[in-house]
C-alpha atoms as a PDB file:
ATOM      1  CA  UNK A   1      91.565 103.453 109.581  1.00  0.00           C
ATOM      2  CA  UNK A   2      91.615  99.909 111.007  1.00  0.00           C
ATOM      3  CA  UNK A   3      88.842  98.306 108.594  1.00  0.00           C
ATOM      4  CA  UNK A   4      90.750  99.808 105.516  1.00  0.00           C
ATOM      5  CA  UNK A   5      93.954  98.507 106.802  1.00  0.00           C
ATOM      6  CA  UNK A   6      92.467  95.526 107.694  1.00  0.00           C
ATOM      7  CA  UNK A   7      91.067  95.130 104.356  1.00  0.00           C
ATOM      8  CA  UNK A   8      93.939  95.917 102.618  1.00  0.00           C
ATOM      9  CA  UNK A   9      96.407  93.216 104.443  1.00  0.00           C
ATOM     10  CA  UNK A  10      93.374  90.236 104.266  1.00  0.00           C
ATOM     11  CA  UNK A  11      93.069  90.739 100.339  1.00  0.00           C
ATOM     12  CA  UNK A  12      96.996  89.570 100.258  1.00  0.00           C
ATOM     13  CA  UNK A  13      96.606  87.237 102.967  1.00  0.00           C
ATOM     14  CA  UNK A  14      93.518  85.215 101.254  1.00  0.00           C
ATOM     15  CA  UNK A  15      95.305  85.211  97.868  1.00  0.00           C
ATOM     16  CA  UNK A  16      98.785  83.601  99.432  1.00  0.00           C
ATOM     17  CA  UNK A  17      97.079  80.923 101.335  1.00  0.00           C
ATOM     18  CA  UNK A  18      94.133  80.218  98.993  1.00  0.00           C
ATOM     19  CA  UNK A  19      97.947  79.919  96.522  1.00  0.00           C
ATOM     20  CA  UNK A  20      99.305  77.473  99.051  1.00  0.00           C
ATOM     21  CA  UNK A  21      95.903  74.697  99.379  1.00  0.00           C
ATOM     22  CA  UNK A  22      94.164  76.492 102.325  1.00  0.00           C
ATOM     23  CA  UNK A  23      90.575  77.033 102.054  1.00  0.00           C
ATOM     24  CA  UNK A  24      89.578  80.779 103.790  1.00  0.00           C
ATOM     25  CA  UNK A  25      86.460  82.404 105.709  1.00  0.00           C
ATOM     26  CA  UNK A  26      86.374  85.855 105.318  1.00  0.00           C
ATOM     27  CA  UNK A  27      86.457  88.074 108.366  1.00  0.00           C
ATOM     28  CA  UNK A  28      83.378  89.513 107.461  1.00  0.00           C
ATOM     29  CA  UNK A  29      81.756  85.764 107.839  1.00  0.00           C
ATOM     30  CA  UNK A  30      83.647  86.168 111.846  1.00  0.00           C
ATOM     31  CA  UNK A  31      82.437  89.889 112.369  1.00  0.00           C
ATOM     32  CA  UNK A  32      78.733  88.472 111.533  1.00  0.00           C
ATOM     33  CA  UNK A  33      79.004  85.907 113.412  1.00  0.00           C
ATOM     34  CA  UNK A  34      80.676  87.479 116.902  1.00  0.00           C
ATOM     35  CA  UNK A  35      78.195  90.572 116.336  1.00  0.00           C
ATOM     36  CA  UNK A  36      75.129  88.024 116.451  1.00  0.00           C
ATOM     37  CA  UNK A  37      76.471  86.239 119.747  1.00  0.00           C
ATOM     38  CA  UNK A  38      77.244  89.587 121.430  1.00  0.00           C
ATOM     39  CA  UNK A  39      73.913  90.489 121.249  1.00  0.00           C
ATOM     40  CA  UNK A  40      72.785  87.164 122.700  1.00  0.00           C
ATOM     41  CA  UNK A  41      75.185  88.277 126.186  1.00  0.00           C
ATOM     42  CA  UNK A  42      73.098  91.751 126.037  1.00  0.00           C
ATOM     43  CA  UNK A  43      76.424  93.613 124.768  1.00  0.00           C
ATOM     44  CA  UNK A  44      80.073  92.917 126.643  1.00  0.00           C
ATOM     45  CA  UNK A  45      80.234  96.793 128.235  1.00  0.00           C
ATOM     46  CA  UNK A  46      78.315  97.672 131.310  1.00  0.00           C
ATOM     47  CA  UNK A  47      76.244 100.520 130.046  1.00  0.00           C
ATOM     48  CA  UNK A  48      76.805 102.563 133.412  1.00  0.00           C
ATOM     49  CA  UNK A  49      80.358 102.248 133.918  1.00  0.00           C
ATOM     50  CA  UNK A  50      81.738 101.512 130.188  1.00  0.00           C
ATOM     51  CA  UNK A  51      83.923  98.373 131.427  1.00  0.00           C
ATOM     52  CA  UNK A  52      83.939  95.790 130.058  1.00  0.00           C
ATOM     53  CA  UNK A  53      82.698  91.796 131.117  1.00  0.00           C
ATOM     54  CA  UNK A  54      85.511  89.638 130.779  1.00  0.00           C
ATOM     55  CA  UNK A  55      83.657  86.542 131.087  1.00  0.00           C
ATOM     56  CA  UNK A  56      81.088  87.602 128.089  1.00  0.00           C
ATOM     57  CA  UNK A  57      83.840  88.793 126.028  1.00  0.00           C
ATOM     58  CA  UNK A  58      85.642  85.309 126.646  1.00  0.00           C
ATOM     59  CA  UNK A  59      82.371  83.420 125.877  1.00  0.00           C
ATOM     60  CA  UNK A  60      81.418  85.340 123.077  1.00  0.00           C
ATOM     61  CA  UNK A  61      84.875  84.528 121.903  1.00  0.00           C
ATOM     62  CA  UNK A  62      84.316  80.799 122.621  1.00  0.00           C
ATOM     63  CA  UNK A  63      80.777  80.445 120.754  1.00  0.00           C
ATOM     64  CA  UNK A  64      82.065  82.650 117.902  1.00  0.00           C
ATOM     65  CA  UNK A  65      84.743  80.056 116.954  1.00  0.00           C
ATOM     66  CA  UNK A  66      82.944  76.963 117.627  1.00  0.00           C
ATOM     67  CA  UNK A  67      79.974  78.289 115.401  1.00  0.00           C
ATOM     68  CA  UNK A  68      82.486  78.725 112.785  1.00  0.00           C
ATOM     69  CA  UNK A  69      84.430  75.396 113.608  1.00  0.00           C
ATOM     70  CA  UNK A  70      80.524  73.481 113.373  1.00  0.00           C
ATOM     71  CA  UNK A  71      79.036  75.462 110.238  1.00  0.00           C
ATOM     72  CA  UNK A  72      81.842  76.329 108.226  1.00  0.00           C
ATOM     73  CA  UNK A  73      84.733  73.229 108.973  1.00  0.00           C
ATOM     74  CA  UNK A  74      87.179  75.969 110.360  1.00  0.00           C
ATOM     75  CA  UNK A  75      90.707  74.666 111.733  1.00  0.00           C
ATOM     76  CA  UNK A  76      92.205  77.318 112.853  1.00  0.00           C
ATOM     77  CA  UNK A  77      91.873  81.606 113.174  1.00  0.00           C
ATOM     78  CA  UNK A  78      94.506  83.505 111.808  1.00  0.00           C
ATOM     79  CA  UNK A  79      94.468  87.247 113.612  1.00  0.00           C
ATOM     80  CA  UNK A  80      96.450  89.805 112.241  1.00  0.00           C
ATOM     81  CA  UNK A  81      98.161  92.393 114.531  1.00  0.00           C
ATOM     82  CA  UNK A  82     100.099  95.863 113.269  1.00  0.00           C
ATOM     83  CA  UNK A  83     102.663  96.445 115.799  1.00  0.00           C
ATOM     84  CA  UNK A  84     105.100  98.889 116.960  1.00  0.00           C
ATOM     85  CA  UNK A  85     108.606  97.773 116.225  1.00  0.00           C
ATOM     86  CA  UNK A  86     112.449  98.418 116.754  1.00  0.00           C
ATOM     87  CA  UNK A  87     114.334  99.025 113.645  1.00  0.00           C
ATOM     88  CA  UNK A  88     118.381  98.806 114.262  1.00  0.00           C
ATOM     89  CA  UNK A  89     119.639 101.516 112.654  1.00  0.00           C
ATOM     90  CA  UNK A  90     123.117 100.564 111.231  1.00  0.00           C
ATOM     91  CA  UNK A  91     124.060 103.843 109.698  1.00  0.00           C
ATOM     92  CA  UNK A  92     122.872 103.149 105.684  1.00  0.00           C
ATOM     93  CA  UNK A  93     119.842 101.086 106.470  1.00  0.00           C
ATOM     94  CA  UNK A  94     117.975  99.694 109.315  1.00  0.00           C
ATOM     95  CA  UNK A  95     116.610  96.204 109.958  1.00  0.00           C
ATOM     96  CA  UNK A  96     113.603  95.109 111.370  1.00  0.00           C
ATOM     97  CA  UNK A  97     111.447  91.651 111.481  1.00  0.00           C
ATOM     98  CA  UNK A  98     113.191  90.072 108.150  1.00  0.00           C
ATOM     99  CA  UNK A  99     112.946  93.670 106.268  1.00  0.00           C
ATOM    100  CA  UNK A 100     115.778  95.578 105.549  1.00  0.00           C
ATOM    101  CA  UNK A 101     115.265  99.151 104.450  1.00  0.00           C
ATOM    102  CA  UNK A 102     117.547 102.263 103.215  1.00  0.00           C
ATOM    103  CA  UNK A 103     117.858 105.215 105.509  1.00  0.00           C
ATOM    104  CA  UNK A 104     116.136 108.287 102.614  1.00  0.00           C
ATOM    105  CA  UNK A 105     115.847 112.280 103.558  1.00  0.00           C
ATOM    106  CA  UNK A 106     112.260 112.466 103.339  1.00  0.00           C
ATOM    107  CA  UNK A 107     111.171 115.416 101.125  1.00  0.00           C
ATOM    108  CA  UNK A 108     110.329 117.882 103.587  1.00  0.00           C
ATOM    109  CA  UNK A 109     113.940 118.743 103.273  1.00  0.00           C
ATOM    110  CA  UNK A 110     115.477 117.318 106.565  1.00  0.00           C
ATOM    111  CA  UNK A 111     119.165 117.392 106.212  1.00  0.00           C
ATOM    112  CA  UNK A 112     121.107 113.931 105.959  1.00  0.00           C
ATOM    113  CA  UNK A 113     122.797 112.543 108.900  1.00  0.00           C
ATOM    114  CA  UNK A 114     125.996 111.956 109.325  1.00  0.00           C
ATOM    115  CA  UNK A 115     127.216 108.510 111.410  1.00  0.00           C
ATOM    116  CA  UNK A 116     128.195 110.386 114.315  1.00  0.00           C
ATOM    117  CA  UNK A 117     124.961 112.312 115.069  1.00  0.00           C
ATOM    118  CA  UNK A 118     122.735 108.958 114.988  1.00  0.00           C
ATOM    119  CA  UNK A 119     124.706 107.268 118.424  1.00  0.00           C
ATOM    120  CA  UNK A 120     122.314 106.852 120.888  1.00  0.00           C
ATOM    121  CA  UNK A 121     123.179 106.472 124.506  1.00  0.00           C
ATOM    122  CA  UNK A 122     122.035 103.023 126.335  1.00  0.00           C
ATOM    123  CA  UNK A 123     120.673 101.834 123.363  1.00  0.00           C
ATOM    124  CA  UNK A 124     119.689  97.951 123.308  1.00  0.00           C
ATOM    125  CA  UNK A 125     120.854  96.256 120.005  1.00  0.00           C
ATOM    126  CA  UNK A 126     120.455  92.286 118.712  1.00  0.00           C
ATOM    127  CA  UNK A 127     123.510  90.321 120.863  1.00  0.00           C
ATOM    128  CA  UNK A 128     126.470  90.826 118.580  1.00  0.00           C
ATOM    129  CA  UNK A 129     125.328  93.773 116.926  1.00  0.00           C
ATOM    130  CA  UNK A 130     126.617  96.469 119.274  1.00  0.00           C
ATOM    131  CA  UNK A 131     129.417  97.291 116.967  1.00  0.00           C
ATOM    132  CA  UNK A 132     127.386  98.394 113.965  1.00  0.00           C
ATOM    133  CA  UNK A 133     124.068  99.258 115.938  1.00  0.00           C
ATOM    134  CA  UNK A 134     124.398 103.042 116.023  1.00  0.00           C
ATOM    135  CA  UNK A 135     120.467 103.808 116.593  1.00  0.00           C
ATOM    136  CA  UNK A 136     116.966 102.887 116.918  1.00  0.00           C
ATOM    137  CA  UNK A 137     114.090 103.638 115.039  1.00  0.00           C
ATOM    138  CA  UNK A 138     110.034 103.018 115.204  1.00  0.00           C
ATOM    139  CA  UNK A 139     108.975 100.805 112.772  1.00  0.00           C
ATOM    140  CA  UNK A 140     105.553  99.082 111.695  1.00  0.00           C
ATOM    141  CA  UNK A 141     105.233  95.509 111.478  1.00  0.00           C
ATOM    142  CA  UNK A 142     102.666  93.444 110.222  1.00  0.00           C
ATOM    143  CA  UNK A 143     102.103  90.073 112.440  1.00  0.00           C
ATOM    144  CA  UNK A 144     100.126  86.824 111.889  1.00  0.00           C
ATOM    145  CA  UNK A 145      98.805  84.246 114.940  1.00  0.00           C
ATOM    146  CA  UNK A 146      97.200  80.659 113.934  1.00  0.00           C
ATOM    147  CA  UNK A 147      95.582  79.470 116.557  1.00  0.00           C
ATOM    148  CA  UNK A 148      93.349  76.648 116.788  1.00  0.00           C
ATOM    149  CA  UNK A 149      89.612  76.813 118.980  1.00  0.00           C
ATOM    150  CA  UNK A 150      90.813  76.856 122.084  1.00  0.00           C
ATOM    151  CA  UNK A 151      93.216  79.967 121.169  1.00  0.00           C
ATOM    152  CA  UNK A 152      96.405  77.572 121.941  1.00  0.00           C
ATOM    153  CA  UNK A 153      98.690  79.147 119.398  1.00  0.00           C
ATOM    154  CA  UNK A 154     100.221  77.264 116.402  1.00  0.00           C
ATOM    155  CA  UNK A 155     102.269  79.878 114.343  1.00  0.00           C
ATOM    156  CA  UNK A 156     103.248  83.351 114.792  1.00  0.00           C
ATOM    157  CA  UNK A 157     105.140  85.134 112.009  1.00  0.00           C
ATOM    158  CA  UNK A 158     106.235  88.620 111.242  1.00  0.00           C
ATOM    159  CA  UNK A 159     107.141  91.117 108.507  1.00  0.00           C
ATOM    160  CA  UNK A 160     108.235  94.446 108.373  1.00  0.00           C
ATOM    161  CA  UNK A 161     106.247  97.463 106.552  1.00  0.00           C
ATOM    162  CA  UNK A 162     107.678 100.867 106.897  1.00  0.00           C
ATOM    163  CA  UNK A 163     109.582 103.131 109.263  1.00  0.00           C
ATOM    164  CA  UNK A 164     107.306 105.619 111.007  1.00  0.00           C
ATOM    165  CA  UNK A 165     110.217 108.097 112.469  1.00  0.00           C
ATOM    166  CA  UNK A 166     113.549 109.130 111.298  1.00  0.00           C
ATOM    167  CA  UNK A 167     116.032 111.026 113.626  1.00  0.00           C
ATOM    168  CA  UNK A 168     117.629 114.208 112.920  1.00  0.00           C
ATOM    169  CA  UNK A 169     121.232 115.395 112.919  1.00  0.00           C
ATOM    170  CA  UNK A 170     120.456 115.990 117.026  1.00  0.00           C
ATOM    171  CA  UNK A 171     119.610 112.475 117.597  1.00  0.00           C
ATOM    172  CA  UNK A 172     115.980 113.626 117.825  1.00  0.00           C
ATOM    173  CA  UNK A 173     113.336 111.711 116.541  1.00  0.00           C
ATOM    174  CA  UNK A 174     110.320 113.253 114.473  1.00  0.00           C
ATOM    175  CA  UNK A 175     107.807 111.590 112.510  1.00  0.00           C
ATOM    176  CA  UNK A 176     107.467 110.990 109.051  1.00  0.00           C
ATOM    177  CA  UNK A 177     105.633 113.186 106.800  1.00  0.00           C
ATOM    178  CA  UNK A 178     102.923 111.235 104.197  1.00  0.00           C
ATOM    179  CA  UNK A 179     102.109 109.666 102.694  1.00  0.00           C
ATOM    180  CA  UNK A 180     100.760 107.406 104.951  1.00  0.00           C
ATOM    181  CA  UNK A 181     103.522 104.387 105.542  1.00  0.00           C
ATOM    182  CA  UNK A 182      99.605 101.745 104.034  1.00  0.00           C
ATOM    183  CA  UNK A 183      99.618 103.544 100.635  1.00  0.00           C
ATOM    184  CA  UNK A 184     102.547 101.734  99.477  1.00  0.00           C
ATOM    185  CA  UNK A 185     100.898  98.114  98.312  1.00  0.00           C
ATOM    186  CA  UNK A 186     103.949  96.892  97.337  1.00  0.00           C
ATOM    187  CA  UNK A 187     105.124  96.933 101.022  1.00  0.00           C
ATOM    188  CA  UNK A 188     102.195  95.710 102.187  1.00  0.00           C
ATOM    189  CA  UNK A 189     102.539  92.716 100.221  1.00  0.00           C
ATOM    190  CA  UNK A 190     105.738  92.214 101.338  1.00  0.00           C
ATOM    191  CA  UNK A 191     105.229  91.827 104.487  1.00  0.00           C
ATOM    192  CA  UNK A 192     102.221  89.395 104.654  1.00  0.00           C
ATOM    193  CA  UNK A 193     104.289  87.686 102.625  1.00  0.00           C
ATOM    194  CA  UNK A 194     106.835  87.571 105.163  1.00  0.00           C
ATOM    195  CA  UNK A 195     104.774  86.959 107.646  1.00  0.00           C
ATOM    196  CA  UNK A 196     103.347  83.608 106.240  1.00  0.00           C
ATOM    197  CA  UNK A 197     106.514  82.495 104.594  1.00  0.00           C
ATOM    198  CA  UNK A 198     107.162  79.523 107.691  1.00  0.00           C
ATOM    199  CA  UNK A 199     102.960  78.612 107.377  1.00  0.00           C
ATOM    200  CA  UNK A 200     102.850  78.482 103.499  1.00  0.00           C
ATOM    201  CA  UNK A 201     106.140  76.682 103.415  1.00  0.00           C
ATOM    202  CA  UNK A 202     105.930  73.760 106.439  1.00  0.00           C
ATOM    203  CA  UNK A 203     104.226  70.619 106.578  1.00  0.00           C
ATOM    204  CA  UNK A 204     101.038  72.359 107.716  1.00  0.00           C
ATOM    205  CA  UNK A 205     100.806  73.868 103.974  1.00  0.00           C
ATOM    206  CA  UNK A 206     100.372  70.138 102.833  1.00  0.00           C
ATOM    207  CA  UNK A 207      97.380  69.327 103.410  1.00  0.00           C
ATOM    208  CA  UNK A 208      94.118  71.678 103.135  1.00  0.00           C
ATOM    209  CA  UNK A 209      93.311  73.305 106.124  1.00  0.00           C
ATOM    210  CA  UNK A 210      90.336  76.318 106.304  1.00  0.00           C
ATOM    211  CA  UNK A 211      91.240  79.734 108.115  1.00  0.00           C
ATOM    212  CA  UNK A 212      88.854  82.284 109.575  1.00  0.00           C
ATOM    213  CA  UNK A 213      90.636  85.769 109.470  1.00  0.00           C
ATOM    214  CA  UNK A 214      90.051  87.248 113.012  1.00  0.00           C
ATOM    215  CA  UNK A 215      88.208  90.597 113.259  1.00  0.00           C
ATOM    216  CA  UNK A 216      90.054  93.779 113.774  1.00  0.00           C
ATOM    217  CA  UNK A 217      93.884  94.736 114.231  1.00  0.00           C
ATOM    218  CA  UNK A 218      95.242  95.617 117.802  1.00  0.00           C
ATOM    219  CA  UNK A 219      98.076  98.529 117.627  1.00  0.00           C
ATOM    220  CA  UNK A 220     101.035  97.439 119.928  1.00  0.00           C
END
């Protein structure tokens, strides 16, 4: 599902910082581009052994974003990452990379939890937290990386999309059943959203700048 999701999350991304005086390359424009210099290294995967050439992939890399820096006036690549996060479970809702979202019995029925059967042993909470901590949960967020054409990062921001797991009245965790945590738009929105807030808002929003969206997300 990566190119859907990946669709999905640049449509909102384009329209926030095209809304904020940033001028954007679509990722299709990079995927064209990268695909044409990977042929020029003969591929970056040794056909016998299926590893893959560092150096190519590294120069490939290199030539992909000064191609874009020389014909299309790019200043920076945003890449987008989903990630695997911790959501602190607090008892009525759990927080996660500036989201906050209620604790619901999904509909298959599960029955609700009670405080005392969502304590986890040697769990690691925010510093201060441990009194109101009581559990952890797997979460997705969505992140964002500028960085300029030597991959020397300039911004990194974060928002949270949806809880993948719940835990049951055992403590046990099990995932959750669809729909699928991308179908909801709304939070999808919200969380590129969140993600760019610090960009779209500081002094690098104030003057125009041009973007190239990064091929691909990377599931961590």
């Amino acid at each position: 599902m990566a190119d859907t999701i990946r669709s999905l999350f640049e449509q909102d991304i384009r329209f926030t910082l095209l809304a904020h005086g940033f001028n954007t390359v679509s990722g299709s424009v990079y995927d064209a581009v990268r695909t044409a210099h990977i042929l020029d290294v003969d591929g970056l995967f040794d056909p016998v052994t299926g590893q893959r050439y560092d150096d190519r992939t590294m120069l490939v890399e290199r030539r992909t974003r000064q191609t874009l820096i020389d014909e299309h006036g790019v200043d920076g690549f945003l890449v987008q990452e989903i990630w695997n996060a911790p959501a602190y479970d607090s008892g009525q809702a759990a927080e996660w990379d500036v989201t906050r979202q209620g604790l619901i019995v999904p509909e298959d029925g599960a029955p609700e939890r009670g405080p005392e059967t969502r304590i986890l042993d040697g769990i690691a909470c925010p510093a201060g937290d441990a009194g109101r901590c009581v559990g952890v949960l797997r979460a997705l967020s969505f992140m964002v990386r500028l960085e300029n054409s030597f991959g020397a990062m300039l911004y990194t921001g974060r928002g949270g999309i949806e809880f993948w797991e719940l835990l049951d009245d055992a403590g046990e965790s099990y995932l959750l059943s669809p729909p699928h945590p991308f179908d909801r738009a709304e939070r999808n929105r919200e969380a590129a959203t969140l993600a760019l807030a610090q960009l779209v808002q500081g002094s690098i929003s104030d003057r125009k700048s041009s973007a190239s969206a990064a091929s691909g997300f990377r599931f961590k």
